[in-house]
Protein backbone atom coordinates (compact mmCIF):
# COMPACT_ATOMS: atom_id res chain seq x y z
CA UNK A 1 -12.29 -17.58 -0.20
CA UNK A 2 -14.57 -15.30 -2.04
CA UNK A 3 -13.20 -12.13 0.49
CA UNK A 4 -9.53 -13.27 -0.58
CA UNK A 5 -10.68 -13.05 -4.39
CA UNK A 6 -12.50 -9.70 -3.87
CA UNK A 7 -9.53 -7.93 -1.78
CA UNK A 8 -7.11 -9.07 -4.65
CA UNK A 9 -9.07 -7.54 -7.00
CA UNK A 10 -9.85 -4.52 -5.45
CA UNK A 11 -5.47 -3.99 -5.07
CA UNK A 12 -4.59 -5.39 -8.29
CA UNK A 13 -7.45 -2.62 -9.74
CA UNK A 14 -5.66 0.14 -7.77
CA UNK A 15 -1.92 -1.21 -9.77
CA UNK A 16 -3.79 0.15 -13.01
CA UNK A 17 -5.00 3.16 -10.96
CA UNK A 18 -2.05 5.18 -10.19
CA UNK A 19 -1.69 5.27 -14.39
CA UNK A 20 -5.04 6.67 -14.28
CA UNK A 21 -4.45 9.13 -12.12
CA UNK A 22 -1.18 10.50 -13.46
CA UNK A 23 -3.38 12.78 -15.19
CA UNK A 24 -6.72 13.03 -13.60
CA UNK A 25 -7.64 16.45 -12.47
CA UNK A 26 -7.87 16.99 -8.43
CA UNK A 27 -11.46 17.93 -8.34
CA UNK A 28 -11.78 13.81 -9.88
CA UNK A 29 -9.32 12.06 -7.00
CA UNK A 30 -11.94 12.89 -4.36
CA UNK A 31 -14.15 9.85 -5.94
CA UNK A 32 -10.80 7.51 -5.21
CA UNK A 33 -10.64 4.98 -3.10
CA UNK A 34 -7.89 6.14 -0.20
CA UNK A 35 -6.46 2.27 -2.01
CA UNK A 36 -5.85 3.70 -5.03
CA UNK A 37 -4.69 6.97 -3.98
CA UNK A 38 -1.95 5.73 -1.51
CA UNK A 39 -0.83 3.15 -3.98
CA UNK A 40 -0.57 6.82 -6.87
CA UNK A 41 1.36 8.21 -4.20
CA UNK A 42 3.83 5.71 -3.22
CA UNK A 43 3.82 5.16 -7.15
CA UNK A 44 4.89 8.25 -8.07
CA UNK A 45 7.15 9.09 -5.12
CA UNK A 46 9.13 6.28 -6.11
CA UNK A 47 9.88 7.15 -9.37
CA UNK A 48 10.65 10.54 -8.18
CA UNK A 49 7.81 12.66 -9.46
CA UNK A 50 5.26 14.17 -6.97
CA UNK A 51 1.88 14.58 -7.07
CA UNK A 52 0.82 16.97 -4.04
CA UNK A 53 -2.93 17.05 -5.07
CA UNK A 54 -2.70 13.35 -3.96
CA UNK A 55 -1.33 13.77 -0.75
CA UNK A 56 -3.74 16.46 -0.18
CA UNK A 57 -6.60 14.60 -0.32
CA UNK A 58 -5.66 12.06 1.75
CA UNK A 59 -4.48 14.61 4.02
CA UNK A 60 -8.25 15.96 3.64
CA UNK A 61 -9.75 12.64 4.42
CA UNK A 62 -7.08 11.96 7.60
CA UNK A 63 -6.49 8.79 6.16
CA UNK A 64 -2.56 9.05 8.04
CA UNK A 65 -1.48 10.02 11.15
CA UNK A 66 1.37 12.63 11.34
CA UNK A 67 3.77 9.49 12.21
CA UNK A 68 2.59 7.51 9.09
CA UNK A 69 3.08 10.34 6.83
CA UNK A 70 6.84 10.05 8.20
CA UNK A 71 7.34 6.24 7.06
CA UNK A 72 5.60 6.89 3.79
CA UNK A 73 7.98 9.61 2.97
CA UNK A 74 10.97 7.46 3.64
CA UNK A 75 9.37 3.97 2.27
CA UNK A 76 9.80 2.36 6.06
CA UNK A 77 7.47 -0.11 7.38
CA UNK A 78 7.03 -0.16 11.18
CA UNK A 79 4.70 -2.38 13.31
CA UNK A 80 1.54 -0.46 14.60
CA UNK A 81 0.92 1.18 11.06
CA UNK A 82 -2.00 1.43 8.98
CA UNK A 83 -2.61 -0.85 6.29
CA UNK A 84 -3.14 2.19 4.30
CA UNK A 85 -0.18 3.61 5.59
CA UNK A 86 1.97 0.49 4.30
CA UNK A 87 0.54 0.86 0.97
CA UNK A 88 1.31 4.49 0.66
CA UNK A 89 5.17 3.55 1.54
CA UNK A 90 5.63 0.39 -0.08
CA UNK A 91 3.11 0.25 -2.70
CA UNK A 92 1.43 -3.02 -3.44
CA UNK A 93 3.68 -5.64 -3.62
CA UNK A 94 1.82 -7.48 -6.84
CA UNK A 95 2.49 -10.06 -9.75
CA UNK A 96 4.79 -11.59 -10.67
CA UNK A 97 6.58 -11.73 -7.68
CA UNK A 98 4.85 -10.44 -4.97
CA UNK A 99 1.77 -11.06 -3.25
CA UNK A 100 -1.10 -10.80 -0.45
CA UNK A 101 -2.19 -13.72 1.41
CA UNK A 102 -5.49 -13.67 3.22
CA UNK A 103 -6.93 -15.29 6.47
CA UNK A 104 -10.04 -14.86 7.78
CA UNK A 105 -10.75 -16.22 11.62
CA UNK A 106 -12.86 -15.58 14.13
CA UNK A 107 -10.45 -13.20 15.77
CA UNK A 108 -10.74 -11.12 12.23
CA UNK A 109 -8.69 -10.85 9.31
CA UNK A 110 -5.12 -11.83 9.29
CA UNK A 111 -2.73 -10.65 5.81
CA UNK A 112 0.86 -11.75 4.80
CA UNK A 113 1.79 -8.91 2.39
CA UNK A 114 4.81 -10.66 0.24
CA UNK A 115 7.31 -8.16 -1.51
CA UNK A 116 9.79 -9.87 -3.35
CA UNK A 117 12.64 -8.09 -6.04
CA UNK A 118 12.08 -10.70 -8.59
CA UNK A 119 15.58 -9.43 -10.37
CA UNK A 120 17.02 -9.97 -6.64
CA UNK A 121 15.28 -13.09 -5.47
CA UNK A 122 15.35 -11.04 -1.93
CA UNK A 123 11.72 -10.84 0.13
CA UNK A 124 10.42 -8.85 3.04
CA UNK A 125 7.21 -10.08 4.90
CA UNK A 126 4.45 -7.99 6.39
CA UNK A 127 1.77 -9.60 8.62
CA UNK A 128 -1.40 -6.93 9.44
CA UNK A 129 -4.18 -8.02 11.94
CA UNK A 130 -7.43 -6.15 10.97
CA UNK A 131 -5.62 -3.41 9.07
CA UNK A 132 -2.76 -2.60 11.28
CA UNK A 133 1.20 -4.32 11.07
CA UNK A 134 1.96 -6.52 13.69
CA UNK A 135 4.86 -8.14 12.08
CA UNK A 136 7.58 -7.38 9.94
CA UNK A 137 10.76 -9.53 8.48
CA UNK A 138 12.80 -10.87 5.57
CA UNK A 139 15.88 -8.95 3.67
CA UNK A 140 16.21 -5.16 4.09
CA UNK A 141 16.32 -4.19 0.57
CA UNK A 142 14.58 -1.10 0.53
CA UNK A 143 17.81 1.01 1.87
């Protein structure tokens, strides 16, 4: 329980985050979290505003493949992704209506990623296994 609590917080910091970083000079985003920087990006390039100096330093730190980058740029979600990669397209799904479920087995750690339109009442599911997609399902609403 206590790594569900901490992993919320950690994502629910990085919501307030991508405010912070609207104006934070690019010498500052190298001491981001890669989190909070893919969750400013997928902020930002949602609301249709860019902010390269983001991209580049996750570009600097690799934190995306070339085929991740891809999905992020259109907002798809595709089994085999990053974790990182999903946050950087779809942004963390958060209160009210969203959410991130977390199990924790032997086998490792297991997370149902809830996005749900509250205005819409419509909800996609994403399952990672240790930090990669490995299932995906629920109303396309983000075409």
């Amino acid at each position: 329980m206590k790594a569900v609590t901490l992993f919320a917080a950690a994502l629910l910091a990085g919501c307030a985050s991508h405010v912070r970083m609207a104006n934070m000079p690019p010498a500052d985003l190298a001491e981001q979290s890669s989190m909070d920087l893919c969750q400013s990006y997928h902020w930002t390039t949602s609301k249709g505003t860019d902010r390269p100096d983001v991209r580049a330093e996750l570009e600097r730190r690799e934190a995306l493949t070339a085929e991740e980058w891809k999905l992020a740029e259109s907002h798809e979600v595709r089994i085999g992704m990053s974790e990182l990669a999903l946050m950087c397209s779809w942004g963390h799904p958060g209160p009210p209506c969203g959410s991130i479920d977390e199990f924790i087995s032997s086998q490792g750690t297991t997370r149902k990623w809830v996005y749900k339109l509250c205005s819409y009442g419509k909800t996609q599911y994403v399952y990672t296994e240790n930090g990669v997609v490995i299932e995906h399902h629920g109303v396309d609403w983000q075409n």
